[in-house]
Protein backbone atom coordinates (compact mmCIF):
# COMPACT_ATOMS: atom_id res chain seq x y z
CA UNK A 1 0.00 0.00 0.00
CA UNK A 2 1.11 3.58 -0.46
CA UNK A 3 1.59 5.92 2.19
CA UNK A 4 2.41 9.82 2.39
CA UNK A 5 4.21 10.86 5.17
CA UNK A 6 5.10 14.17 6.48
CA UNK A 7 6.53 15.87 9.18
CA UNK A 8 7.02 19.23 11.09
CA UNK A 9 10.08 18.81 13.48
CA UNK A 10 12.00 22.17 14.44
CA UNK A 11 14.73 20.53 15.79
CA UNK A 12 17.86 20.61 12.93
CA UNK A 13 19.37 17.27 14.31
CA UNK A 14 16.10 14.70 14.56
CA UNK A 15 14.48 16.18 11.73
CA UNK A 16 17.42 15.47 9.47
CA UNK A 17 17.82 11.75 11.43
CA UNK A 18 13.78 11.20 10.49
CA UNK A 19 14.58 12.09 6.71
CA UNK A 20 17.44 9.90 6.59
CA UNK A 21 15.42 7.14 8.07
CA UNK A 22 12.64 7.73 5.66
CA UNK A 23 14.91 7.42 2.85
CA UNK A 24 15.07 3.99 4.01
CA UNK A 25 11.87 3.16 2.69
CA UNK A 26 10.49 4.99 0.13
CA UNK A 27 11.09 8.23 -1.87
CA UNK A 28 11.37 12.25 -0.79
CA UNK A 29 8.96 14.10 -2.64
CA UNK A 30 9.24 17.24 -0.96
CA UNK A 31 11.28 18.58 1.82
CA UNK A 32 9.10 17.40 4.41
CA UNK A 33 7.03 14.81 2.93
CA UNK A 34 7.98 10.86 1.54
CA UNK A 35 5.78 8.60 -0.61
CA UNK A 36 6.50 4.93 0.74
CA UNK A 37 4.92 1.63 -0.53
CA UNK A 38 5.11 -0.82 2.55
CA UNK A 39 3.36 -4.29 3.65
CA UNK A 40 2.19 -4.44 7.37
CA UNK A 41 5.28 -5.45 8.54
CA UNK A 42 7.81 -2.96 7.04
CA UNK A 43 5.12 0.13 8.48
CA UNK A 44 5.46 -1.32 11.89
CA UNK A 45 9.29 -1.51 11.35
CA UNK A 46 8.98 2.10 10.34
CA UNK A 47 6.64 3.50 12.74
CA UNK A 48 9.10 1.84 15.03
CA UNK A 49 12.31 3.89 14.06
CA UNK A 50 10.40 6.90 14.08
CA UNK A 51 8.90 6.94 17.67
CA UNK A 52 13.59 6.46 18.25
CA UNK A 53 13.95 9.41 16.55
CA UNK A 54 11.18 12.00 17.41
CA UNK A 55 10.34 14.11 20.63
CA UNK A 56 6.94 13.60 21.05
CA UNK A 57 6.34 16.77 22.99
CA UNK A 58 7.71 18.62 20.29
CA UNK A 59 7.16 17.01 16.50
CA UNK A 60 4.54 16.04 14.39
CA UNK A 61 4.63 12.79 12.13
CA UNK A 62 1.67 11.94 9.99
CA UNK A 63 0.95 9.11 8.00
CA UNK A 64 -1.88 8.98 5.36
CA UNK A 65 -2.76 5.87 3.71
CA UNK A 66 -3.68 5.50 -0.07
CA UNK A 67 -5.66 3.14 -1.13
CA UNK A 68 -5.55 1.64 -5.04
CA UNK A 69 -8.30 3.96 -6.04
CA UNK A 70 -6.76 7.21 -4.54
CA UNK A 71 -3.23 6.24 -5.55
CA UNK A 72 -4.40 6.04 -9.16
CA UNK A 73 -5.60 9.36 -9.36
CA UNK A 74 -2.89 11.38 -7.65
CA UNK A 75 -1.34 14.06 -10.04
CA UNK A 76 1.66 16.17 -9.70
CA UNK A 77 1.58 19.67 -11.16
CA UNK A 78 5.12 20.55 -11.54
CA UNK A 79 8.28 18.69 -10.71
CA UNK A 80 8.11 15.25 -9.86
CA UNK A 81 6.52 12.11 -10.23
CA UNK A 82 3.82 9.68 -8.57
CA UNK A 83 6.03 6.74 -6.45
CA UNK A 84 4.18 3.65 -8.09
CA UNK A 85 4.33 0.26 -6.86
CA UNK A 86 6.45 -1.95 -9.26
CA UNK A 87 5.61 -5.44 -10.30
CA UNK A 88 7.67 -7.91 -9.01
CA UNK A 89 8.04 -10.98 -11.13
CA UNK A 90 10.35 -13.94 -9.65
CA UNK A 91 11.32 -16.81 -12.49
């Protein structure tokens, strides 16, 4: 499934620890914001590292499920593309 996640964290040092960890599993498409496709068990792995990283006093971390139908009709106006989930074929 696809999910958007963004964040608002003011502090220099776990925000840039959160986007590093994010890179992990999926793609930045804006400064604050990543478009991952994960199973159950790689968003509980994620959700995981980020509860390491934040204060949660002082951040924000959201994560918005897509399902197939909304994922098919996101658009991008500008720069950038729509993170789509590849087939995976195994011979």
């Amino acid at each position: 499934m696809l999910y958007l996640v963004s964040y608002d964290i003011p502090d220099t040092k776990r925000r840039t620890r959160l986007a590093k960890t994010l890179e992990d599993f999926g793609d930045r498409v804006q400064y604050s914001v990543f478009e991952c496709i994960l199973d159950g068990d790689l968003l509980d792995k994620m959700i995981a590292r980020i509860n390491k990283i934040i204060s949660a006093d002082e951040d924000s971390v959201r994560i918005y499920a897509l399902c197939a139908k909304c994922e098919g009709i996101i658009r991008v106006i500008g720069q950038g593309k729509v993170t789509k989930n590849e087939d995976v074929y195994i011979v």
